[in-house]
C-alpha atoms as a PDB file:
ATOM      1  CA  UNK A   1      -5.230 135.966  93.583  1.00  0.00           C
ATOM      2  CA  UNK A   2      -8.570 134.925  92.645  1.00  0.00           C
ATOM      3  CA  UNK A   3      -9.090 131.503  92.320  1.00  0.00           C
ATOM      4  CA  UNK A   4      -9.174 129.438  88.594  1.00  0.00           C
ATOM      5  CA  UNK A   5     -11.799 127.088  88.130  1.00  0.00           C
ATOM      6  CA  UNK A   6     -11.607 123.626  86.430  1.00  0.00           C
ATOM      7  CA  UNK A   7     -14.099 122.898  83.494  1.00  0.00           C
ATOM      8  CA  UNK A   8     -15.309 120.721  81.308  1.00  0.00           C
ATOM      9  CA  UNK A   9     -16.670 121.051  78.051  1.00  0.00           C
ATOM     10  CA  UNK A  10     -18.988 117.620  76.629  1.00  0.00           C
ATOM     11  CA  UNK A  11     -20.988 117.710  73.202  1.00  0.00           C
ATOM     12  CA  UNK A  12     -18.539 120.675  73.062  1.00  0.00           C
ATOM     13  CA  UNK A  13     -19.245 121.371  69.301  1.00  0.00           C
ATOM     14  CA  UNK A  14     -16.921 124.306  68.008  1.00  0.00           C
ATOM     15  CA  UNK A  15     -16.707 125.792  71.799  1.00  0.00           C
ATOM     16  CA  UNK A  16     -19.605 128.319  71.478  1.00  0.00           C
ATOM     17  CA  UNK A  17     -20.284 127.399  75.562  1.00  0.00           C
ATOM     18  CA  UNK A  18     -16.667 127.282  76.276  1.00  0.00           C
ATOM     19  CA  UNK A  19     -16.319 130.685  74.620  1.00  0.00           C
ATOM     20  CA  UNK A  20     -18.934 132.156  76.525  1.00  0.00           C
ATOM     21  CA  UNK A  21     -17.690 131.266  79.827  1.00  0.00           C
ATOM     22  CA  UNK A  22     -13.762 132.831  78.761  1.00  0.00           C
ATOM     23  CA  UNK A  23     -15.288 135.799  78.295  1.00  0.00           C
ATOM     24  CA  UNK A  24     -17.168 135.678  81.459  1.00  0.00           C
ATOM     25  CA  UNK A  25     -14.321 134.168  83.380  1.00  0.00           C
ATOM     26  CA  UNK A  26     -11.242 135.265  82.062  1.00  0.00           C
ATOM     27  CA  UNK A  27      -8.117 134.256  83.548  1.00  0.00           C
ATOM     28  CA  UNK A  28     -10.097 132.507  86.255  1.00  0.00           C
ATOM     29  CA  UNK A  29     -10.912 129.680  83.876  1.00  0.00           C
ATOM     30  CA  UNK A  30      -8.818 126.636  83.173  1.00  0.00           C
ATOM     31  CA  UNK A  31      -9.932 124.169  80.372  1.00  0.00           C
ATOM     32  CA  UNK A  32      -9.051 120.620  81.626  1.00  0.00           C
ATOM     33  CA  UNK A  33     -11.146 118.556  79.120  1.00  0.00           C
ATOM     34  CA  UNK A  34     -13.491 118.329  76.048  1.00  0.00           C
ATOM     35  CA  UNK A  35     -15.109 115.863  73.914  1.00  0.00           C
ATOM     36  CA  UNK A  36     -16.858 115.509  70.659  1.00  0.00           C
ATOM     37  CA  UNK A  37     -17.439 112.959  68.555  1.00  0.00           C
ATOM     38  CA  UNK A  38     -17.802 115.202  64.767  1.00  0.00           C
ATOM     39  CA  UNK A  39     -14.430 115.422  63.385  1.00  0.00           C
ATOM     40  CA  UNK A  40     -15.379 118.621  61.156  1.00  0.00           C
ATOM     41  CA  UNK A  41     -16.298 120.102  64.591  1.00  0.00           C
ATOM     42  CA  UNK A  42     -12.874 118.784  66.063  1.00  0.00           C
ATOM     43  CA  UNK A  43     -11.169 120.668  63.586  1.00  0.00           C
ATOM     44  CA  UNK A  44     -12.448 123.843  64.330  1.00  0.00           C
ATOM     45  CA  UNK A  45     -12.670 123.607  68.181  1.00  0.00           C
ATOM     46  CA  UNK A  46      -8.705 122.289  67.758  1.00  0.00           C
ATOM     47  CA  UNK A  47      -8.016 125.663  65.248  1.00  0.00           C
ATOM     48  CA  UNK A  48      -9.246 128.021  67.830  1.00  0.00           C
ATOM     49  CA  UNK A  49      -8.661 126.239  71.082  1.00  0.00           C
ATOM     50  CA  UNK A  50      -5.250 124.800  70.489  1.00  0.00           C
ATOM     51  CA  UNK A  51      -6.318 121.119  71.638  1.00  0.00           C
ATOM     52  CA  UNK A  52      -8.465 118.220  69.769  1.00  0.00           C
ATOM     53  CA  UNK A  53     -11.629 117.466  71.888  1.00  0.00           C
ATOM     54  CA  UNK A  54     -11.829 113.833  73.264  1.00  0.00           C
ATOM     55  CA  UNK A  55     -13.951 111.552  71.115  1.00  0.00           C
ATOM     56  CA  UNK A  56     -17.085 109.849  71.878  1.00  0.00           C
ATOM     57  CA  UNK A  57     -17.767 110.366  75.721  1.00  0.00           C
ATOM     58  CA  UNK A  58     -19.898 107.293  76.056  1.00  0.00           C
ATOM     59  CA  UNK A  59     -16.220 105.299  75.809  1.00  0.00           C
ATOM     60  CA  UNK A  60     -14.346 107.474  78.076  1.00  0.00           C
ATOM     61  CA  UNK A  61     -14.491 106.547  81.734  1.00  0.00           C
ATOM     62  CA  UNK A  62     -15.089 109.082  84.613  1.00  0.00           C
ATOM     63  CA  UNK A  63     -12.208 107.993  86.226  1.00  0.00           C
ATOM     64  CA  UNK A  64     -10.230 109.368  82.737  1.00  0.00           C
ATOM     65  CA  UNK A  65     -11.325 113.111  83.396  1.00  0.00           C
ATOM     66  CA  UNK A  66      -9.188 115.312  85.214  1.00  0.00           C
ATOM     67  CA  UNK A  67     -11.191 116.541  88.152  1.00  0.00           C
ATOM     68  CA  UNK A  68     -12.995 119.440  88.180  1.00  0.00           C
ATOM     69  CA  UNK A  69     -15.299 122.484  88.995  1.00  0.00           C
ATOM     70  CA  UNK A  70     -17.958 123.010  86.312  1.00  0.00           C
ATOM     71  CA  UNK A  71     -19.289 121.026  83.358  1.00  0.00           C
ATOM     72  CA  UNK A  72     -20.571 122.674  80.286  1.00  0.00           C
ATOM     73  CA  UNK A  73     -22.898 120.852  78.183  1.00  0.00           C
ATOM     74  CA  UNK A  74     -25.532 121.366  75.304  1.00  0.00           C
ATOM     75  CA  UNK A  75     -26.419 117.812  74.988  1.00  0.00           C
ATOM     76  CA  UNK A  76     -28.991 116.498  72.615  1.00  0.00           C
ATOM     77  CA  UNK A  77     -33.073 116.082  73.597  1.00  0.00           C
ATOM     78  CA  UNK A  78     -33.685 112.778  73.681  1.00  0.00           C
ATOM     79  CA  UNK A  79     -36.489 110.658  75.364  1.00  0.00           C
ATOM     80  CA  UNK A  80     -35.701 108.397  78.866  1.00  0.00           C
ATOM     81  CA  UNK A  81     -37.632 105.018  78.105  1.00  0.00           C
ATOM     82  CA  UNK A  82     -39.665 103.468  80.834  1.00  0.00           C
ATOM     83  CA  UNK A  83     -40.488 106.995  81.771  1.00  0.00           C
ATOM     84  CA  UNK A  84     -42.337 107.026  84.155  1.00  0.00           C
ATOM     85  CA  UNK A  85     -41.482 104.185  86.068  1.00  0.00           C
ATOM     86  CA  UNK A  86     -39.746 105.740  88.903  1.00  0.00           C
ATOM     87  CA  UNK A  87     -36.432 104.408  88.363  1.00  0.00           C
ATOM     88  CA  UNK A  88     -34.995 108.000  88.534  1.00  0.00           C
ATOM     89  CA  UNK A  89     -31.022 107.588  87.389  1.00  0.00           C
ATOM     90  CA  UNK A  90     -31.583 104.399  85.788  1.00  0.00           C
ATOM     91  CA  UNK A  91     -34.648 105.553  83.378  1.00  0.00           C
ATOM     92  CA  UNK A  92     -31.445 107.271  81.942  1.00  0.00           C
ATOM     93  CA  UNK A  93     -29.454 104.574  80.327  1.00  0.00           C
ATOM     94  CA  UNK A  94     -29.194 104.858  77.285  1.00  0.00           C
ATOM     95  CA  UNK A  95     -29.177 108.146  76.488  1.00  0.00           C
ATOM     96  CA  UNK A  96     -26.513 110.904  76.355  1.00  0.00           C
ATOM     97  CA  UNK A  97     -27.613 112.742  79.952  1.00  0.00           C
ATOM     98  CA  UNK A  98     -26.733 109.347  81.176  1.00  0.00           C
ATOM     99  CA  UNK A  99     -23.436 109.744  80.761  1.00  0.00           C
ATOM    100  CA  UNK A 100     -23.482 113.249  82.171  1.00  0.00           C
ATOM    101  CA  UNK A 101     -24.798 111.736  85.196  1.00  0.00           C
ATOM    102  CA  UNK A 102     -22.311 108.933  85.512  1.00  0.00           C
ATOM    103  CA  UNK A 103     -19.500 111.944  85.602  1.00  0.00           C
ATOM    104  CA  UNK A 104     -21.280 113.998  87.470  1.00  0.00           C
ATOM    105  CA  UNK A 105     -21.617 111.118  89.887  1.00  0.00           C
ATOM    106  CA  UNK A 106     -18.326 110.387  90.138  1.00  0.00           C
ATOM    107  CA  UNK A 107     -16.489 113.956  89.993  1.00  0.00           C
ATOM    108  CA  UNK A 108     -18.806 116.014  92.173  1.00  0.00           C
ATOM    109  CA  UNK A 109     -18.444 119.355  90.373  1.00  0.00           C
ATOM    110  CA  UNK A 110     -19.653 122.703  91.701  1.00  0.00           C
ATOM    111  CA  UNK A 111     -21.531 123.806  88.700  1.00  0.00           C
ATOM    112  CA  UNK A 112     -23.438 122.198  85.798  1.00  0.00           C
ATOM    113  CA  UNK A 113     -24.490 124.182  83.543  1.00  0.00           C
ATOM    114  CA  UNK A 114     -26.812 122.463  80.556  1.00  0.00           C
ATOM    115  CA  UNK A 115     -28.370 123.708  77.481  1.00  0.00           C
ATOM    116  CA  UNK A 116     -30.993 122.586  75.323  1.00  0.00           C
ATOM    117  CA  UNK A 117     -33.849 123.327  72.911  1.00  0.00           C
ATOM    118  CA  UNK A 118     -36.643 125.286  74.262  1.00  0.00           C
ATOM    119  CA  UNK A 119     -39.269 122.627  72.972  1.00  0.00           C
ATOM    120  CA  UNK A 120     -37.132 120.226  75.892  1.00  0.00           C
ATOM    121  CA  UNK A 121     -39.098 121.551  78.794  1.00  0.00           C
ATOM    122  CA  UNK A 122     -42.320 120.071  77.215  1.00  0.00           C
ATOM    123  CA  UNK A 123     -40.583 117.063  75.624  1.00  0.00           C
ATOM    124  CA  UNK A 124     -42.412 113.975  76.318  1.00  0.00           C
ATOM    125  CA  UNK A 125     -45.481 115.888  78.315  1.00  0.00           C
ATOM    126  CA  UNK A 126     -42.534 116.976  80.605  1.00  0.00           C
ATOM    127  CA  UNK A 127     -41.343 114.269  81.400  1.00  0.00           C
ATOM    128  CA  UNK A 128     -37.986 114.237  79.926  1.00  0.00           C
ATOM    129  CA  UNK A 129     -36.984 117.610  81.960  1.00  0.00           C
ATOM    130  CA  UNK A 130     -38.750 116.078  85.271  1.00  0.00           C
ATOM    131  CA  UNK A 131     -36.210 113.062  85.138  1.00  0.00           C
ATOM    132  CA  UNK A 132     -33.498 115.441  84.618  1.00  0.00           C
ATOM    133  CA  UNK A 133     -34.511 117.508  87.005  1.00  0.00           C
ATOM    134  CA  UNK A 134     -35.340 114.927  89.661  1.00  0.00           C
ATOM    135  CA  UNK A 135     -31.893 113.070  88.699  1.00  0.00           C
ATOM    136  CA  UNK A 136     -29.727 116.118  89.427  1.00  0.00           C
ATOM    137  CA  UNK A 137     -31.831 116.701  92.859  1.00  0.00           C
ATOM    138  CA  UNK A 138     -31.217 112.693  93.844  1.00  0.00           C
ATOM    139  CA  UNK A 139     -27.447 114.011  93.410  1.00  0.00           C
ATOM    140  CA  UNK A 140     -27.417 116.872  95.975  1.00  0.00           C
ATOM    141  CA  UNK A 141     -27.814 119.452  93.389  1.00  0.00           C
ATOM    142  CA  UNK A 142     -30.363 122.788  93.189  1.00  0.00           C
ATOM    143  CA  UNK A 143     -31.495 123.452  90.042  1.00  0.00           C
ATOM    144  CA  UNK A 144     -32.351 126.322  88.469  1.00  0.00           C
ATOM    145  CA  UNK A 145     -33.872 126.033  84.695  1.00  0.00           C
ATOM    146  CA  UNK A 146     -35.223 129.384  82.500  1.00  0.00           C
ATOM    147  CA  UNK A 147     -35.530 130.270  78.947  1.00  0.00           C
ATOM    148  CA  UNK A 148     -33.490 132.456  77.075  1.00  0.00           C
ATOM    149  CA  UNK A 149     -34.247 134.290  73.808  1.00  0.00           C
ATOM    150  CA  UNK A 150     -30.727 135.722  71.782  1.00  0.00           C
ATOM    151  CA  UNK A 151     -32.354 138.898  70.343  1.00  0.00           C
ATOM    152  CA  UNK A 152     -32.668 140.429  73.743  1.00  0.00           C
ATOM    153  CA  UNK A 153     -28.475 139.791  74.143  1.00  0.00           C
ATOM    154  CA  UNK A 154     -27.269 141.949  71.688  1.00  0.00           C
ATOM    155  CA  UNK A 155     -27.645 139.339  68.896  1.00  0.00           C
ATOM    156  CA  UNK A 156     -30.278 140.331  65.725  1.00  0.00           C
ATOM    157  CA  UNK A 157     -31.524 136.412  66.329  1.00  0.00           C
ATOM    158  CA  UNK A 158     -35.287 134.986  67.580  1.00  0.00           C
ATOM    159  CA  UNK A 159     -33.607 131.912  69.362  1.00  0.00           C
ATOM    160  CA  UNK A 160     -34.979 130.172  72.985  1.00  0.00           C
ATOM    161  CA  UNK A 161     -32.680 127.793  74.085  1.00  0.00           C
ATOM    162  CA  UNK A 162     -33.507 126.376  77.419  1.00  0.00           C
ATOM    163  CA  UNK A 163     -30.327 126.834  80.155  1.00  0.00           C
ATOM    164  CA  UNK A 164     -30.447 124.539  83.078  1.00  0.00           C
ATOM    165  CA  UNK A 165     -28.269 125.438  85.849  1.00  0.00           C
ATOM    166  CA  UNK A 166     -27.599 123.272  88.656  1.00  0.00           C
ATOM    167  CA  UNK A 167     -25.498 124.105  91.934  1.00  0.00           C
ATOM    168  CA  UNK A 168     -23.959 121.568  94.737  1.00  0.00           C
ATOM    169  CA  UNK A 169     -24.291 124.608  97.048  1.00  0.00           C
ATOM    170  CA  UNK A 170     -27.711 124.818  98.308  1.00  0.00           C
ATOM    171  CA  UNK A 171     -27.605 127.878  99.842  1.00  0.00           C
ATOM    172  CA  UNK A 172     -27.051 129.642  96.660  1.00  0.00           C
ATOM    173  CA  UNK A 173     -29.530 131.578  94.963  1.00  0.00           C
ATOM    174  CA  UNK A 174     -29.121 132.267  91.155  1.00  0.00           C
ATOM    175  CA  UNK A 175     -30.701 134.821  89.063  1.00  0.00           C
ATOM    176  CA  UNK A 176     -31.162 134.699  85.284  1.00  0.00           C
ATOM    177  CA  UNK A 177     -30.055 137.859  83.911  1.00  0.00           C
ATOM    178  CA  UNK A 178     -32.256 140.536  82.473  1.00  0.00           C
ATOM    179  CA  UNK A 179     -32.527 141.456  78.563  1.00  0.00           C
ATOM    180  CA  UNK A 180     -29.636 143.352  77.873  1.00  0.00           C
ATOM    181  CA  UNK A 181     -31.324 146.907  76.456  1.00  0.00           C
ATOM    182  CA  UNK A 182     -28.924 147.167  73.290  1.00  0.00           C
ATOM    183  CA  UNK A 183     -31.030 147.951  70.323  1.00  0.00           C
ATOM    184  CA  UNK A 184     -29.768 145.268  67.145  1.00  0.00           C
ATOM    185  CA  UNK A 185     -30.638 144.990  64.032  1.00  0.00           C
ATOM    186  CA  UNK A 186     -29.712 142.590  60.892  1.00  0.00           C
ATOM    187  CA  UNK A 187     -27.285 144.886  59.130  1.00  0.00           C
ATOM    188  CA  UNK A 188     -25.208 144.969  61.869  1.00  0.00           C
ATOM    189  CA  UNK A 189     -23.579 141.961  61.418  1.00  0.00           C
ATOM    190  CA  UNK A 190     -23.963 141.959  57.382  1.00  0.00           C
ATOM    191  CA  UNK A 191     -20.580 142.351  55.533  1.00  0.00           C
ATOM    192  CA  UNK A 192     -19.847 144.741  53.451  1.00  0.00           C
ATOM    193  CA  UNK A 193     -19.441 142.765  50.325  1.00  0.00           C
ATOM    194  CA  UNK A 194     -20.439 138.989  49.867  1.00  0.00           C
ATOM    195  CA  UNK A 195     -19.091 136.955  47.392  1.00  0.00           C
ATOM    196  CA  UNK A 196     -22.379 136.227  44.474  1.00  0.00           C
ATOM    197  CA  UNK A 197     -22.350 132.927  45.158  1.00  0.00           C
ATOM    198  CA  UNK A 198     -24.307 132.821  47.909  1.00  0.00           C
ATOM    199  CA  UNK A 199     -27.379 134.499  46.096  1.00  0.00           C
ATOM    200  CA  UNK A 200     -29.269 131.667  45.516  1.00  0.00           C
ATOM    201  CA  UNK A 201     -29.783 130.379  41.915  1.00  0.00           C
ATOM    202  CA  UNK A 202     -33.060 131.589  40.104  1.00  0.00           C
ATOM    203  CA  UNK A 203     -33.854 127.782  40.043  1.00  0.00           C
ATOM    204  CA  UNK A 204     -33.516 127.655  44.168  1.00  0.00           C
ATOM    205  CA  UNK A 205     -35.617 130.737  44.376  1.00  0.00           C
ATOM    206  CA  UNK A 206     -38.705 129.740  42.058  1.00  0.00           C
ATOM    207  CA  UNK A 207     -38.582 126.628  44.039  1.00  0.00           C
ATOM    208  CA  UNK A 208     -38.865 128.217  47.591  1.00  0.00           C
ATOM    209  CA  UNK A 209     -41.486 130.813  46.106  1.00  0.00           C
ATOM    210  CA  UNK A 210     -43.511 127.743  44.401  1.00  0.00           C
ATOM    211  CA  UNK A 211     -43.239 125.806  48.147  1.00  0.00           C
ATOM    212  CA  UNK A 212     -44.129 129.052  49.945  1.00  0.00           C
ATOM    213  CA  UNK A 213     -47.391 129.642  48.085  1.00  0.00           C
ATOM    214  CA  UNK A 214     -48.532 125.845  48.588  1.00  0.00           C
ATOM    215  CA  UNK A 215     -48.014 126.210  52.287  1.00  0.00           C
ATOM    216  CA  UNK A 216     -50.465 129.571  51.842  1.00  0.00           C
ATOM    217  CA  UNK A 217     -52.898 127.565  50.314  1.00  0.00           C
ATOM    218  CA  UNK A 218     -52.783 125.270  53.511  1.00  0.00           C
ATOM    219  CA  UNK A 219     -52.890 127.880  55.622  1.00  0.00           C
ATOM    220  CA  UNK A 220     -49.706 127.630  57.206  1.00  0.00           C
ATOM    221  CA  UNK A 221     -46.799 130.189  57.402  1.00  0.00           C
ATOM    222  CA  UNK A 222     -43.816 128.188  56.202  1.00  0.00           C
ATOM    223  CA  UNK A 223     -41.688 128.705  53.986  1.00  0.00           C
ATOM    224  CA  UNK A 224     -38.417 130.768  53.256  1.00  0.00           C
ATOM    225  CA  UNK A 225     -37.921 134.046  55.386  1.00  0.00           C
ATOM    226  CA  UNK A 226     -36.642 137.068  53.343  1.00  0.00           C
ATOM    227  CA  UNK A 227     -34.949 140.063  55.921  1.00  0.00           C
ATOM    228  CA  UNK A 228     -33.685 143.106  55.591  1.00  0.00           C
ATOM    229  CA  UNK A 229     -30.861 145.483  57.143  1.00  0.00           C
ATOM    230  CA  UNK A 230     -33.506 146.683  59.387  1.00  0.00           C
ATOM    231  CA  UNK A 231     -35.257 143.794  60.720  1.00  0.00           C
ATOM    232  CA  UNK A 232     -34.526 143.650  64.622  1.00  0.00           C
ATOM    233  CA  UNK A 233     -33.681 139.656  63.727  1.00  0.00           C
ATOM    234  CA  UNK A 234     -33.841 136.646  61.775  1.00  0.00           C
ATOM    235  CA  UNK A 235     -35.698 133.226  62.748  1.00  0.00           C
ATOM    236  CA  UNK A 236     -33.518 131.048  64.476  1.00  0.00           C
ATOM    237  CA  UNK A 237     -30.403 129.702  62.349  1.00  0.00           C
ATOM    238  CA  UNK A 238     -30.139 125.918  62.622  1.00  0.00           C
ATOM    239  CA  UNK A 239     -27.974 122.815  61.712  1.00  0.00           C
ATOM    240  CA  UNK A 240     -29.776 122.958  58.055  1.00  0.00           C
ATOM    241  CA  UNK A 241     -29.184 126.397  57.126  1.00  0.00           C
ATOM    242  CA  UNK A 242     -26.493 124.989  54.324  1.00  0.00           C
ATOM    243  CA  UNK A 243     -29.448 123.278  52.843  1.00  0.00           C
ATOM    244  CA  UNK A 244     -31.326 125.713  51.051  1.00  0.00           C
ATOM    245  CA  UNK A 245     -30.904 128.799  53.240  1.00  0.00           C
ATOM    246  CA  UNK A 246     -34.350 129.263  53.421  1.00  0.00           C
ATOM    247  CA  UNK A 247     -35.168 130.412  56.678  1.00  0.00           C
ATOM    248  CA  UNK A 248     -32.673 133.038  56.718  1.00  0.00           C
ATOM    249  CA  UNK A 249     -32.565 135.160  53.128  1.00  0.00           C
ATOM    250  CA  UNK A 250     -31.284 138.314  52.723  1.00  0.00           C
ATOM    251  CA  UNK A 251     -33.286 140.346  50.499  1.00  0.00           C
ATOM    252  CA  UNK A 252     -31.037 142.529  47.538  1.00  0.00           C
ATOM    253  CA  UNK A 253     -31.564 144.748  45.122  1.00  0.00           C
ATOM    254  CA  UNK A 254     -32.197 143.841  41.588  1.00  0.00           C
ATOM    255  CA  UNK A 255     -30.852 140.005  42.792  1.00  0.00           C
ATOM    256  CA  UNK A 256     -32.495 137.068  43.511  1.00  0.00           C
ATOM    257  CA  UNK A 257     -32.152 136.959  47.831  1.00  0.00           C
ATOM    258  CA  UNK A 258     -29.002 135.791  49.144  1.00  0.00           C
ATOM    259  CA  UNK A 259     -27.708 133.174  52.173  1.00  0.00           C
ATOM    260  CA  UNK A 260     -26.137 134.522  54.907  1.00  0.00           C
ATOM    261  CA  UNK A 261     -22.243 133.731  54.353  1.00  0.00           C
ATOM    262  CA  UNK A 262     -20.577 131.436  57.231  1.00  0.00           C
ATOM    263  CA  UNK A 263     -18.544 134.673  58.480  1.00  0.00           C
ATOM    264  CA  UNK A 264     -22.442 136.070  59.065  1.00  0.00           C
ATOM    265  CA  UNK A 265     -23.923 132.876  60.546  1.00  0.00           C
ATOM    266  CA  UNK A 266     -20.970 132.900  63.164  1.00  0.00           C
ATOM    267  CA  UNK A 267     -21.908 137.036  64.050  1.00  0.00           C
ATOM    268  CA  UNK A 268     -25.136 135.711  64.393  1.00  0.00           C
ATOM    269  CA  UNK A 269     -24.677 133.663  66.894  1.00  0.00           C
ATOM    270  CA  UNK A 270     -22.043 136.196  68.696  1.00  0.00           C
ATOM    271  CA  UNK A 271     -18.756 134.438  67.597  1.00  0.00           C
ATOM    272  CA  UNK A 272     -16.129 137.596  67.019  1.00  0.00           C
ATOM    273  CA  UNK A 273     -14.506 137.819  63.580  1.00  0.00           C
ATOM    274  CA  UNK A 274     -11.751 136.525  65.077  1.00  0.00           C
ATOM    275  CA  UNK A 275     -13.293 132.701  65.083  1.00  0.00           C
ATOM    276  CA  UNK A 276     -11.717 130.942  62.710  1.00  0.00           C
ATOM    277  CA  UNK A 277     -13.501 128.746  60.268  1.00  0.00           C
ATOM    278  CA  UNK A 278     -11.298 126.043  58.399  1.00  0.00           C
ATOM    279  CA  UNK A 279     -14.027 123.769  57.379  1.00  0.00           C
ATOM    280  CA  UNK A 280     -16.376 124.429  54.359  1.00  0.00           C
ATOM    281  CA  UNK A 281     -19.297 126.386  53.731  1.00  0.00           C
ATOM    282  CA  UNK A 282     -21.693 123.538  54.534  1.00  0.00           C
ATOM    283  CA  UNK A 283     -19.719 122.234  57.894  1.00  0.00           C
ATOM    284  CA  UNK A 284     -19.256 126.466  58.990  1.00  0.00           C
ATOM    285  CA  UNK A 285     -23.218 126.609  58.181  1.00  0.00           C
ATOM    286  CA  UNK A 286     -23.944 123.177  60.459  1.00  0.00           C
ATOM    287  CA  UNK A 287     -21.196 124.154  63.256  1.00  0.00           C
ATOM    288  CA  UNK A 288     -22.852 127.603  63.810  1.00  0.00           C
ATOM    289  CA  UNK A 289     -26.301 126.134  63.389  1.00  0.00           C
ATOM    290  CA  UNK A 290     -25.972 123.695  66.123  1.00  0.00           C
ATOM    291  CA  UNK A 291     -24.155 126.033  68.439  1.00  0.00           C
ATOM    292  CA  UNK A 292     -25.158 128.793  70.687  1.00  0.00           C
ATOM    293  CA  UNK A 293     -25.810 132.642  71.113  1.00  0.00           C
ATOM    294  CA  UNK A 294     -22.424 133.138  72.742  1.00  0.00           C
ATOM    295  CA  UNK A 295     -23.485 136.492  74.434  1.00  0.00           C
ATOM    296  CA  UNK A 296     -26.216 134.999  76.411  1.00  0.00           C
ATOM    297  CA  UNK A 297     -24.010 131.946  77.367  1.00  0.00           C
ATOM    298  CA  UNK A 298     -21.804 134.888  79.101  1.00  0.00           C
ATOM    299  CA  UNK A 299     -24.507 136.638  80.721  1.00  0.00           C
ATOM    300  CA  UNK A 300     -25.271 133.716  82.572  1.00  0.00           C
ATOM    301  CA  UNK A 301     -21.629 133.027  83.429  1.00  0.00           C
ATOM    302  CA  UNK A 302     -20.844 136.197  84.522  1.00  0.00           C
ATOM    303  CA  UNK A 303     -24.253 135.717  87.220  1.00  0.00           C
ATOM    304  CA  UNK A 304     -22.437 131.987  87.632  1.00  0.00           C
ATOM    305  CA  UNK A 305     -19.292 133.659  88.584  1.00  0.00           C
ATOM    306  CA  UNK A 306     -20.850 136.489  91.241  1.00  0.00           C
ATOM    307  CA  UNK A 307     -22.205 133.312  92.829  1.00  0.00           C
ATOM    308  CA  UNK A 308     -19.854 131.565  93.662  1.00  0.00           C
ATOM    309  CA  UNK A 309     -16.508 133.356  93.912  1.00  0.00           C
END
């Protein structure tokens, strides 16, 4: 009998961590707690999990967690003031990895395992990573921190996220895993037949050609992103996509270019057909945009698990 392990899921969003790690784990996972403060997200996490995440973490106590064996989190990038003063766990206050740390402090677990935007290893000329870094060492952890990019884990998607992975075992050695060599492309996860209402309106589109041509002028590449069936992948989908769509348009024939529907967004960022979305367009679009490429969250659960089972 192999053994189950204990986890916790913070900032837990729709699950897209969580999800990652059942696949990885299997039966040998056992959910004991989650939190998140968006009730749209709630609603989703509690229609596919079966339980409403815990609110706002910053008012829960550590002492209120069940104990456990691995904590999941994708917690925002935000700076540590007085950086730079040395005050290691304390330059945290005040910020959400504080209260990661106060848990962490208090519960001991096995495994963290943290994810972030790539631009967070540079945040604040470093600095921001170096305290987190530096706090998790303080705490008898070894850290191990790489960057990650979706399209080479079997999702058409240019996304680096930044995974930090932290054990209390020292002797451990982890290894990232390697690019999965599974050629993708866009059409893969296009649907058959999309409803016309998310081709965007011939107002919308003059608009994000007039934008795109004053950014030329400038001499700067933004502006909207058209695709195809056989582009390898898109840019990287974000919280904003139910905006405008812009940086994610599917080019049609004889049609003005179309958004990617929320069924889409989700197979973009590996959630199976079998996620269910109850929210609306606009919450699916923000709930997938802010989560993660579940396929490489496995990967590096499955290397999690061969470590230390």
């Amino acid at each position: 009998m192999r053994k189950k392990y204990k986890i916790i899921d913070l900032f837990a969003g729709v699950g897209g961590i969580r999800l990652g790690f059942q696949n990885a784990f299997q039966s040998n996972a056992e959910f004991v707690f989650s939190s998140e403060i968006d009730k749209f997200s709630k609603i989703t996490y509690e229609c596919n999990y079966g339980e409403v995440p815990n609110g706002d973490i910053t008012q829960i106590e550590a002492s209120e967690i069940p104990s456990f064996d691995i904590l999941l989190a994708g917690f925002p990038c935000q700076p540590f003031s007085n950086a730079g003063l040395k005050k290691g766990f304390d330059d945290t206050r005040g910020t959400l990895f504080f209260d990661i740390v106060r848990i962490v402090k208090f519960h001991k677990p096995k495994v963290l395992f943290l994810e972030n935007v790539k631009g967070f290893r540079n945040h604040d000329k470093g600095n921001t990573f170096k305290v987190v870094q530096e706090t998790l060492e303080e705490l008898g952890y070894k850290v191990y921190a790489d960057v990650l990019n979706a399209k080479y884990f079997g999702v058409p998607q240019n996304r680096e996220r930044i995974y930090i992975i932290a054990f209390l075992d020292n002797e451990i050695n982890f290894e990232f895993p390697s690019a999965l060599n599974q050629e993708v492309k866009l059409g893969d996860i296009l649907e058959n037949k999309v409803n016309d209402k998310y081709t965007i309106s011939d107002k919308l589109w003059a608009g994000h050609q007039r934008r795109k041509l004053e950014h030329k002028k400038k001499g700067n590449g933004f502006g909207y992103s058209i695709f195809t069936e056989e582009s390898a992948y898109t840019s990287t989908i974000s919280a904003r996509y139910y905006k405008d769509g812009s940086e994610i348009l599917i080019k049609q024939e004889d049609k003005n270019p179309r958004k990617l529907s929320p069924r889409e967004a989700g197979r973009l960022q590996g959630f199976p057909d079998s996620f269910k979305i109850p929210v609306s367009d606009t919450q699916a679009y923000r709930q997938f945009g802010n989560s993660v490429a579940v396929p490489v969250i496995e990967a590096l659960a499955k290397n999690i698990l061969k470590e230390i089972d």
